[in-house]
C-alpha atoms as a PDB file:
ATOM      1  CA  UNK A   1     -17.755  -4.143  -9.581  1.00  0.00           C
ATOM      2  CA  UNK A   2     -18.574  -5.076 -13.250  1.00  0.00           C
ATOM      3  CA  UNK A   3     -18.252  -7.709 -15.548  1.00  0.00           C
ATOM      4  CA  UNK A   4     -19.125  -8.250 -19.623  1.00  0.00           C
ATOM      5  CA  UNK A   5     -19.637 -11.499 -19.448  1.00  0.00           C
ATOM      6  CA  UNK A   6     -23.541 -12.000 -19.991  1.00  0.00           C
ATOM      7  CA  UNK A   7     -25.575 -12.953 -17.207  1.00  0.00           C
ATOM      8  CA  UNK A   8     -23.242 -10.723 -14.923  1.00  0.00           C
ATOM      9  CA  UNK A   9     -24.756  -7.861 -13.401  1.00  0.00           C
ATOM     10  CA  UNK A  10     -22.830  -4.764 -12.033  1.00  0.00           C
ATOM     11  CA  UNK A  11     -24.043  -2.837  -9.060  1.00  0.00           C
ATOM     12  CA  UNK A  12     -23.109   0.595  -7.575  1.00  0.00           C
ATOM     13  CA  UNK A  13     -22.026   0.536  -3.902  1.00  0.00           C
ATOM     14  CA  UNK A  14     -21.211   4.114  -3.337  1.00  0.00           C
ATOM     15  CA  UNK A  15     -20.342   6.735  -5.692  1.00  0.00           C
ATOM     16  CA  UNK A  16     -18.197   9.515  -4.056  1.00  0.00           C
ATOM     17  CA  UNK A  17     -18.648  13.278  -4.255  1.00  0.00           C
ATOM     18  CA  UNK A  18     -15.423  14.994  -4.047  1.00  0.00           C
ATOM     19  CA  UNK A  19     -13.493  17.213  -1.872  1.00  0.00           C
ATOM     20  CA  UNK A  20     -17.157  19.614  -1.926  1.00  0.00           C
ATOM     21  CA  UNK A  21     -18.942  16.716  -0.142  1.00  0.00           C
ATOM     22  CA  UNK A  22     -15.725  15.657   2.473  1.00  0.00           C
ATOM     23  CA  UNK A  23     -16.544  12.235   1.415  1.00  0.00           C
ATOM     24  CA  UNK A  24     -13.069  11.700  -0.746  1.00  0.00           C
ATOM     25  CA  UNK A  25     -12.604  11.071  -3.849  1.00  0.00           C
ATOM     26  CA  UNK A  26     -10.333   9.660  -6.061  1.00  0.00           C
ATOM     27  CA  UNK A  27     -10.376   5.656  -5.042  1.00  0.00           C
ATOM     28  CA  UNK A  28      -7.350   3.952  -6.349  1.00  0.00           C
ATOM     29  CA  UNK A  29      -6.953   0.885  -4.843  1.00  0.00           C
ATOM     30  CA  UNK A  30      -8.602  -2.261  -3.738  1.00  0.00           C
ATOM     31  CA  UNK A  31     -11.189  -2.658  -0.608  1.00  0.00           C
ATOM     32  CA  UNK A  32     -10.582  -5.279   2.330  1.00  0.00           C
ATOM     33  CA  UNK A  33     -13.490  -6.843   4.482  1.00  0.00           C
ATOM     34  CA  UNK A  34     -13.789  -7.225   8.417  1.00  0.00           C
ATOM     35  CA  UNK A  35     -15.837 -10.090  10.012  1.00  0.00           C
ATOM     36  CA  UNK A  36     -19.293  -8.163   9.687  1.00  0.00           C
ATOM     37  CA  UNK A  37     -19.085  -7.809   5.799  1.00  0.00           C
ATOM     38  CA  UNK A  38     -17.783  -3.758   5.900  1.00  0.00           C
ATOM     39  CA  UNK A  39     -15.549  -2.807   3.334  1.00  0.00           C
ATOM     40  CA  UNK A  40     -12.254  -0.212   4.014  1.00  0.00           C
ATOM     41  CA  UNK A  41     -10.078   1.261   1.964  1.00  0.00           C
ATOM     42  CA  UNK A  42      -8.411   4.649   0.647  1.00  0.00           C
ATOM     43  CA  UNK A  43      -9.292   7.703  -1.485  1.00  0.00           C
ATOM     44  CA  UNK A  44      -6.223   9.536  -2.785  1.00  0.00           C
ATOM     45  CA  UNK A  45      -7.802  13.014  -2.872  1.00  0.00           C
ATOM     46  CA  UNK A  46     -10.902  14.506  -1.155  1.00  0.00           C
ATOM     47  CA  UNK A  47     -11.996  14.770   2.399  1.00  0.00           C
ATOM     48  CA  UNK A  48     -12.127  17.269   5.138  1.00  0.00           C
ATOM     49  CA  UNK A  49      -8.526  18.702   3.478  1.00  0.00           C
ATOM     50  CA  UNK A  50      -8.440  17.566  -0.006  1.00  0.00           C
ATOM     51  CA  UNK A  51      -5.426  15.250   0.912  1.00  0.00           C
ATOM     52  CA  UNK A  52      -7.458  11.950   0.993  1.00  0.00           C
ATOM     53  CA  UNK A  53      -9.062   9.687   3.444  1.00  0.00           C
ATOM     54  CA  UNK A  54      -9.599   6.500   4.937  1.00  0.00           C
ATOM     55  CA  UNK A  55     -13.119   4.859   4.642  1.00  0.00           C
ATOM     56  CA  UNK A  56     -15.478   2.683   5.927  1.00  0.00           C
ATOM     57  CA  UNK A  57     -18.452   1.150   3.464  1.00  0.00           C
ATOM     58  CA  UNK A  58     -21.412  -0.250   5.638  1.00  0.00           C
ATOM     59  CA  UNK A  59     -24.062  -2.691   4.306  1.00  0.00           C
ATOM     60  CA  UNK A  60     -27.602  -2.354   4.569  1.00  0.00           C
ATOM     61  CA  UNK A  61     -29.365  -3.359   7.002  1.00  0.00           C
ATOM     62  CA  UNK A  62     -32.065  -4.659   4.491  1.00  0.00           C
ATOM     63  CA  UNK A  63     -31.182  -6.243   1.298  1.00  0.00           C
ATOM     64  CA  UNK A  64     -31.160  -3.575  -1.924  1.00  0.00           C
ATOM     65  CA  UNK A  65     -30.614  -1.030   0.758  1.00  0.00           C
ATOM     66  CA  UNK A  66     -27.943   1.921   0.420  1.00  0.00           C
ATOM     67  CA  UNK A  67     -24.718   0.837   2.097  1.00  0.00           C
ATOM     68  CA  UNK A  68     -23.434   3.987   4.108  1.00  0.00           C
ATOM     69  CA  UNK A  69     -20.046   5.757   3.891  1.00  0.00           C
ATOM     70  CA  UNK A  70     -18.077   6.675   6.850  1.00  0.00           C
ATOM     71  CA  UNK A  71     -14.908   9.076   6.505  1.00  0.00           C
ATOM     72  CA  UNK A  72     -12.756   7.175   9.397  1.00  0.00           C
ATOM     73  CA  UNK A  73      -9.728  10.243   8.602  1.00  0.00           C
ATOM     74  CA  UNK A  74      -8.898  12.630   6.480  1.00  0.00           C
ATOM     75  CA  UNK A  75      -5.286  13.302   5.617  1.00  0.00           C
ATOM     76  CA  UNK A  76      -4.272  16.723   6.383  1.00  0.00           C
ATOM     77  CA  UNK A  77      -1.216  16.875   4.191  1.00  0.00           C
ATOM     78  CA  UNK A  78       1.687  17.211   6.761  1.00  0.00           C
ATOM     79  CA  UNK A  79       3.350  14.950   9.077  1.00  0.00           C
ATOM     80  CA  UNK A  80       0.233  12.652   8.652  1.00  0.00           C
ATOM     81  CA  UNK A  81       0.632  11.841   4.997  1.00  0.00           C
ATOM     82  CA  UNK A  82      -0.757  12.295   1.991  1.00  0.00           C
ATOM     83  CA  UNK A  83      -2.574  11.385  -1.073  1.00  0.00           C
ATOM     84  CA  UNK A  84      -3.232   7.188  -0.376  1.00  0.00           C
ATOM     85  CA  UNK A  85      -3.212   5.340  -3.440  1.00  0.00           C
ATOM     86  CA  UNK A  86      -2.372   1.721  -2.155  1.00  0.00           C
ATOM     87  CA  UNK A  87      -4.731  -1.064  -0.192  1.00  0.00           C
ATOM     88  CA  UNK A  88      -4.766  -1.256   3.562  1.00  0.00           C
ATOM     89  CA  UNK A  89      -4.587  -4.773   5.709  1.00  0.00           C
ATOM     90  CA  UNK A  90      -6.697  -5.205   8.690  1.00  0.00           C
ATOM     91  CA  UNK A  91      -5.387  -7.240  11.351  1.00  0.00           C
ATOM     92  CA  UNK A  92      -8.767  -7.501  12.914  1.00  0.00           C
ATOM     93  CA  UNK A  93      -8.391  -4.042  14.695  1.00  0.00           C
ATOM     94  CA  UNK A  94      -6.020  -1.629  12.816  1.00  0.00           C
ATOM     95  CA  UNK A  95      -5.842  -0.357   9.120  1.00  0.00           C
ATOM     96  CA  UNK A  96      -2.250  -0.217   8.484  1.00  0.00           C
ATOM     97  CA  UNK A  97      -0.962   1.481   5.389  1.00  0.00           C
ATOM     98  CA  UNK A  98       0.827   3.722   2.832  1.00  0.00           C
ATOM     99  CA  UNK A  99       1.190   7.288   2.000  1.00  0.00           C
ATOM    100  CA  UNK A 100       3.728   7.957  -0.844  1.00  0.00           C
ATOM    101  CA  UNK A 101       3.669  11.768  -0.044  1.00  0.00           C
ATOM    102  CA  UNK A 102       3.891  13.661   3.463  1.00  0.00           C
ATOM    103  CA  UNK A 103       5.531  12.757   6.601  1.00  0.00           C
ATOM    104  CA  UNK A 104       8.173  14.596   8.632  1.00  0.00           C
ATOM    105  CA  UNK A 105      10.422  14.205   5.136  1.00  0.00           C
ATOM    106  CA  UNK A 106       7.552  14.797   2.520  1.00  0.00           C
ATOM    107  CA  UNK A 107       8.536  11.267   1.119  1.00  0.00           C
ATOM    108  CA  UNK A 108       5.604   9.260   2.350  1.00  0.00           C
ATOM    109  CA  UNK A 109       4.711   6.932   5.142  1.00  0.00           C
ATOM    110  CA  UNK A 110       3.394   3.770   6.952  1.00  0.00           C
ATOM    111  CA  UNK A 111       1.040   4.522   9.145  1.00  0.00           C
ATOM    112  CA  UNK A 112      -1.253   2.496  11.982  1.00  0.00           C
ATOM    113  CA  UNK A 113      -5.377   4.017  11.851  1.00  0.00           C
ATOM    114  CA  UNK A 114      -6.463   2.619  15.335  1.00  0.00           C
ATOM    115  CA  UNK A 115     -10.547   2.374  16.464  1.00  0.00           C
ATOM    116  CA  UNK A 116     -11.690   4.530  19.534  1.00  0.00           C
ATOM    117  CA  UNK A 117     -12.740   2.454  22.091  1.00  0.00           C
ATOM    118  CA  UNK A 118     -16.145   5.207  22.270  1.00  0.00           C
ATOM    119  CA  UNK A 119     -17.803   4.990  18.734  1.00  0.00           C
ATOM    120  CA  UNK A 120     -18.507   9.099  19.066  1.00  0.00           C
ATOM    121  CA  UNK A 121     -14.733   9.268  19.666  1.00  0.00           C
ATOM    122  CA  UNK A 122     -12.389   9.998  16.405  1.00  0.00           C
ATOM    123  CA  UNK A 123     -10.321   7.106  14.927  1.00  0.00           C
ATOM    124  CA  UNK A 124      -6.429   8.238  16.414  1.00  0.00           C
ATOM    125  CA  UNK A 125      -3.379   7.908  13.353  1.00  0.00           C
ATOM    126  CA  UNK A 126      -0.087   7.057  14.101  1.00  0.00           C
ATOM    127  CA  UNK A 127       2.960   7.403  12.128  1.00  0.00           C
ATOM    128  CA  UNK A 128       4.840   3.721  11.994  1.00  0.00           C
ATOM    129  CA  UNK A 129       7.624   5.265   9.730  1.00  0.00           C
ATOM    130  CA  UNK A 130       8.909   8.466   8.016  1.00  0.00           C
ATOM    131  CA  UNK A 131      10.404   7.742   4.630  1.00  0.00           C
ATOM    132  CA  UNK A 132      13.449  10.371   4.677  1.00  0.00           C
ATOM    133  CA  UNK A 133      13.756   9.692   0.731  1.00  0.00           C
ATOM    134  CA  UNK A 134      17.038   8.416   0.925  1.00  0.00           C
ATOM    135  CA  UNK A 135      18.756   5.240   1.566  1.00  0.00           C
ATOM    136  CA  UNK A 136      15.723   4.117   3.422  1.00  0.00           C
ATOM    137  CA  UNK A 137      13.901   5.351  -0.093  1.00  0.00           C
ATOM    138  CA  UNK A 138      10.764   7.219   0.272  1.00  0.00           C
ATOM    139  CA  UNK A 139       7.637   7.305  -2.189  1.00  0.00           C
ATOM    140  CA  UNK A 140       5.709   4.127  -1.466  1.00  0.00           C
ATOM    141  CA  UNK A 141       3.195   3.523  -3.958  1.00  0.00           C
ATOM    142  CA  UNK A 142       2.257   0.423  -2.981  1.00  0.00           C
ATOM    143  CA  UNK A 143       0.991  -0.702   0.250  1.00  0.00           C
ATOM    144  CA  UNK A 144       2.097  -2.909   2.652  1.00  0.00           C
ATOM    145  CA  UNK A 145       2.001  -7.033   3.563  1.00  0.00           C
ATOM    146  CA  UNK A 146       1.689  -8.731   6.966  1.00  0.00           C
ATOM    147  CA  UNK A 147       3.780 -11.610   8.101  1.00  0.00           C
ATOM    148  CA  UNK A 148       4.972 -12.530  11.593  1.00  0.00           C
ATOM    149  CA  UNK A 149       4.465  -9.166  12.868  1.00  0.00           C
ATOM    150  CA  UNK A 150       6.360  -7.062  10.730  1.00  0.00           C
ATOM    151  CA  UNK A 151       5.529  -5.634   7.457  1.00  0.00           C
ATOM    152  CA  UNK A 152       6.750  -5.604   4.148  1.00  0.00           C
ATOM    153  CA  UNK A 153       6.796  -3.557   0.874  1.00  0.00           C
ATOM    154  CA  UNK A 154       8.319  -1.608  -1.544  1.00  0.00           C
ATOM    155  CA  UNK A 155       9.074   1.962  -2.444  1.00  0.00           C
ATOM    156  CA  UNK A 156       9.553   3.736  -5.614  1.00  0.00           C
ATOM    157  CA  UNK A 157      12.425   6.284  -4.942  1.00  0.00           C
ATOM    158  CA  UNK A 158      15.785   6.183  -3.177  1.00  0.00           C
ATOM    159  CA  UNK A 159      17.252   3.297  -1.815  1.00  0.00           C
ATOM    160  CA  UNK A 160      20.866   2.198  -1.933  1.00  0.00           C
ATOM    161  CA  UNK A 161      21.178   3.059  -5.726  1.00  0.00           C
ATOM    162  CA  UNK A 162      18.335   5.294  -6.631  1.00  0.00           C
ATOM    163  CA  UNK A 163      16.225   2.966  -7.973  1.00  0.00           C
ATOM    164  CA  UNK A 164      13.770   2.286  -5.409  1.00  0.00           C
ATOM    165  CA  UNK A 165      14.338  -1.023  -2.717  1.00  0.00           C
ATOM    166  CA  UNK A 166      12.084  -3.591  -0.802  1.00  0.00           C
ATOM    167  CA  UNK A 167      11.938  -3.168   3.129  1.00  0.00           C
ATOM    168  CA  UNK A 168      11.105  -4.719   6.223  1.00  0.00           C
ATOM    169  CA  UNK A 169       9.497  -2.950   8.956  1.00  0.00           C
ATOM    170  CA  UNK A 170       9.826  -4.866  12.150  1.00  0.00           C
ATOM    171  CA  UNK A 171       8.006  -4.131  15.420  1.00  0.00           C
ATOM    172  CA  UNK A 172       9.299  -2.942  18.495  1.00  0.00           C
ATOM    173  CA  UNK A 173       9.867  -5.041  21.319  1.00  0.00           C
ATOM    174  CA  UNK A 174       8.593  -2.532  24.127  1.00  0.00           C
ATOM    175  CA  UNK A 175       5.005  -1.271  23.540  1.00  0.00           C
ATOM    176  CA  UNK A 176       5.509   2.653  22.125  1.00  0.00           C
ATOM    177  CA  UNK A 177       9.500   2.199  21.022  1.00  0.00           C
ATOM    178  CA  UNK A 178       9.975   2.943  17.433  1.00  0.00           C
ATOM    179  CA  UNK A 179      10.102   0.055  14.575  1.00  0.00           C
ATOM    180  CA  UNK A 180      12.997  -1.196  13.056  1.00  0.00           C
ATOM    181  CA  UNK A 181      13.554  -0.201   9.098  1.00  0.00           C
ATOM    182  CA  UNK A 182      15.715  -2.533   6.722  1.00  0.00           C
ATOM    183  CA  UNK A 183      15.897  -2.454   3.149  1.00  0.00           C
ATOM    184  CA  UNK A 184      16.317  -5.613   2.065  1.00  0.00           C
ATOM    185  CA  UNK A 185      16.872  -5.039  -1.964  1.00  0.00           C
ATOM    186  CA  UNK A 186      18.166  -2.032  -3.430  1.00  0.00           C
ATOM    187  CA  UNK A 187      17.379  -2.130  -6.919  1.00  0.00           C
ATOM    188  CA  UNK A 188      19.907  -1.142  -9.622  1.00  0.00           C
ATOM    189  CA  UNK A 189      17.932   0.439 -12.462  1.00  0.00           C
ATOM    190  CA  UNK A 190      19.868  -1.981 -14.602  1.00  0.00           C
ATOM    191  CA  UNK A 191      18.999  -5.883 -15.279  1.00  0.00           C
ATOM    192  CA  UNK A 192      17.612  -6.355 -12.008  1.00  0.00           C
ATOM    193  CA  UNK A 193      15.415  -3.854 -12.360  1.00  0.00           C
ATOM    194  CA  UNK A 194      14.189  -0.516 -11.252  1.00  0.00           C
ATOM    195  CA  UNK A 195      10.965   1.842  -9.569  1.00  0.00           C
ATOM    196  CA  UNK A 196       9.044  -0.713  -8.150  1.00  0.00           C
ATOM    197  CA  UNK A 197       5.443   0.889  -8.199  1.00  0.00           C
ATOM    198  CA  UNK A 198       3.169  -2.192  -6.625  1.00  0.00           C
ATOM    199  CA  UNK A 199       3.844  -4.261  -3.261  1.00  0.00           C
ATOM    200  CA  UNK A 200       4.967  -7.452  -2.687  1.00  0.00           C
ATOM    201  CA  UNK A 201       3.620 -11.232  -2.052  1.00  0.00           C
ATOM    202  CA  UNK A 202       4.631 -13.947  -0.055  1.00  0.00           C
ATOM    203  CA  UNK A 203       5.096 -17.421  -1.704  1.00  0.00           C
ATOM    204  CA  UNK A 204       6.780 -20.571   0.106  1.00  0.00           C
ATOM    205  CA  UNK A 205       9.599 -20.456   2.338  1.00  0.00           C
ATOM    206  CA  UNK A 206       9.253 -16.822   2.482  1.00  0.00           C
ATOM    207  CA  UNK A 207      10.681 -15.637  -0.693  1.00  0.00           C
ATOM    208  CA  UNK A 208       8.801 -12.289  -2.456  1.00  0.00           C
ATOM    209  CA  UNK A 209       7.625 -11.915  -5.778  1.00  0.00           C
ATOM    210  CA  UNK A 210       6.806  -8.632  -7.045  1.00  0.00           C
ATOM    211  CA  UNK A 211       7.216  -6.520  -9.954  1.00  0.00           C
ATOM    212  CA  UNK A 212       9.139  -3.290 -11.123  1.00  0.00           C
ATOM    213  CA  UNK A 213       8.389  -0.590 -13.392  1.00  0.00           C
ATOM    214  CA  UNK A 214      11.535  -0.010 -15.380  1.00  0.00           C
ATOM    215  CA  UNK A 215      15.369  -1.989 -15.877  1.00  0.00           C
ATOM    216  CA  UNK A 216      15.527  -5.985 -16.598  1.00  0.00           C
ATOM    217  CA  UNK A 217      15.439  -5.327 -20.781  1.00  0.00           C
ATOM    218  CA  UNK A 218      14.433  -1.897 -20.067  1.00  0.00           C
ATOM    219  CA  UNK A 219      10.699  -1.850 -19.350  1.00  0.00           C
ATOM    220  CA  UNK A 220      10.477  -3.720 -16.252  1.00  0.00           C
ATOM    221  CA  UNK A 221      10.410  -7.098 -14.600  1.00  0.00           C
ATOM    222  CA  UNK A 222       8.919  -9.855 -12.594  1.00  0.00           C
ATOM    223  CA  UNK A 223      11.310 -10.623  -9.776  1.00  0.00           C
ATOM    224  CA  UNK A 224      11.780 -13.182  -6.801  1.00  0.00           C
ATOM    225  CA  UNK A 225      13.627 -12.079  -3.599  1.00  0.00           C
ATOM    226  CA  UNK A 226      14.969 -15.224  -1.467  1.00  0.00           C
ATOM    227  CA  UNK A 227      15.813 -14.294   2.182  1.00  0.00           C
ATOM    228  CA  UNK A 228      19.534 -15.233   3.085  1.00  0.00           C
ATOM    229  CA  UNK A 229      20.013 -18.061   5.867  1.00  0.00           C
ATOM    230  CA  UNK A 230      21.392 -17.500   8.747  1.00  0.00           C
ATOM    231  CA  UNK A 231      21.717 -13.717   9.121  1.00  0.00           C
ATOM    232  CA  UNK A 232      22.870 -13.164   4.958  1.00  0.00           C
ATOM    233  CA  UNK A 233      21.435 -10.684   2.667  1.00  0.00           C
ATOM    234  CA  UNK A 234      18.157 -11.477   0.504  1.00  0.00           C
ATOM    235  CA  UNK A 235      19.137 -12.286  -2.953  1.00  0.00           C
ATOM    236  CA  UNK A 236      17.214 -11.128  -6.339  1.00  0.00           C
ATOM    237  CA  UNK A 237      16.318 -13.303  -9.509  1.00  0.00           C
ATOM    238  CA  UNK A 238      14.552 -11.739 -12.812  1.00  0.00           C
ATOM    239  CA  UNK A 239      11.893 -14.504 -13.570  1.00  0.00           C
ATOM    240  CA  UNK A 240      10.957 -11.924 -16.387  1.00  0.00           C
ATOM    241  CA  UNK A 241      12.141  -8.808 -17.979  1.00  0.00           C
ATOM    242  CA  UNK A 242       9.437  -6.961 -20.422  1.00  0.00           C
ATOM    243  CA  UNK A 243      10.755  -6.324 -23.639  1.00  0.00           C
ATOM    244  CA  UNK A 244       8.420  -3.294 -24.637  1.00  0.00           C
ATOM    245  CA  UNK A 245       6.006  -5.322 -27.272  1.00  0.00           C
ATOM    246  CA  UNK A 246       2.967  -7.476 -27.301  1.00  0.00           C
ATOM    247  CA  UNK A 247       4.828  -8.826 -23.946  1.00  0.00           C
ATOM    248  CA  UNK A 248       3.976  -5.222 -22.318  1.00  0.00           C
ATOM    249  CA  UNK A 249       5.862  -2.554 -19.987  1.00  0.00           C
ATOM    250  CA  UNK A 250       6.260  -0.636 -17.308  1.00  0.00           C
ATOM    251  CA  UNK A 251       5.048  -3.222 -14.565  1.00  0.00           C
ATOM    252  CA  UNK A 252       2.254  -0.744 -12.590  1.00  0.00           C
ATOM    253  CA  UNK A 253       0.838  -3.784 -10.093  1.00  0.00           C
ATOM    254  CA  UNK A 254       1.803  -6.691  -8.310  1.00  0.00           C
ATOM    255  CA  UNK A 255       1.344 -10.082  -9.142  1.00  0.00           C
ATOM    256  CA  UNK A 256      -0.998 -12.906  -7.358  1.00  0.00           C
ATOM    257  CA  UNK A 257      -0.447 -16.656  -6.572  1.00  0.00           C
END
């Protein structure tokens, strides 16, 4: 974490190794806490395979203390996934999140990293989706959000047109049954836009805002997606299209509220 402004000071956490060490390395994407001030997140290379990992960051137990890594899994490159780049969400027990490679197509997951209920006892992956790369779309860069139970995000490749879409995984109703895939938005490549590369947000009334790396004026747009009432399809509105000068282009990350 750093800062320029003066008075700021910046301070090393943990500095990884690479694939030599197992530790991971790589780190693309943000951290998230749980209640006793741990950090998680992703590394998109390194680890016991070289395919990436899942980490835990432990505080000190005394203040200026080293905080201690944990490798919680390492990606082995198949049907697991590979090569995390995006955040995870913690629902207080699970790390759910996003592989854009690997899988049972090679086009990425979403994928559920659950505690053991023995501390010596490995943390167990499961595979929430396979991303066949087609009109489901496949490569998903960015990670996932939580709302209601089901999850949300975007992915870069395939869809209805191409272009890459926004989904909707929802949970199953029986315990073990698979989840329930729906793109919701198929982008276009044209004025709509095009390769999403970052998730989405919620705002009110459960429209999502996000951004998309090409299309609107041809380098990309802010968008809004408005769920239908009553059972109709989501609808999409440019609230910007980057027009490739001191405006900027090709949208890599989301946007906040």
């Amino acid at each position: 974490f750093m800062h320029t402004a003066p008075g700021w000071t910046e301070t090393v956490l943990y500095s990884f190794q690479g694939t030599s060490a197992g530790d991971g390395a790589g780190p693309q994407a943000g951290l998230v806490f749980d209640k006793k001030g741990a950090l998680y997140g992703t590394t998109s290379g390194g680890g016991a395979f070289g395919y990436g990992t899942i980490f835990k960051l432990t505080p000190p137990t005394q203040p200026g203390g080293p905080w201690t890594e944990t490798v919680l899994y390492s990606f082995k490159g198949g049907t697991d996934g590979s090569f995390p780049g995006s955040d995870l969400i913690f629902d207080g027990t699970s790390l759910v999140g996003t592989t854009p490679f690997g899988g049972a197509s090679g086009f990425g997951t979403i994928f559920e990293l659950t505690p053991p209920k023995k501390k010596t006892s490995p943390w167990t992956e499961t595979i929430l989706y396979n991303f066949t790369g087609r009109s489901d779309g496949g490569k998903p860069y960015g990670g996932v959000v939580l709302k209601t139970k089901a999850l949300y995000g975007t992915v870069l490749d395939g869809g209805p047109s191409g272009q890459g879409a926004v989904f909707e995984l929802s949970p199953p109703a029986v315990a073990g049954n698979p989840w329930t895939y729906a793109v919701l938005y198929g982008f276009t490549g044209g004025t709509d836009g095009g390769k999403p590369y970052a998730s989405v947000i919620f705002g009110k009334a459960g429209v999502l805002y996000g951004t998309t790396g090409l299309g609107g004026a041809g380098y990309g747009t802010v968008f809004e997606l408005v769920p239908g009432k009553n059972g109709a399809p989501w609808t999409e509105k440019v609230l910007y299209s980057f027009g490739g000068g001191p405006d900027g282009s090709y949208a890599r990350y989301g946007v906040i509220a």
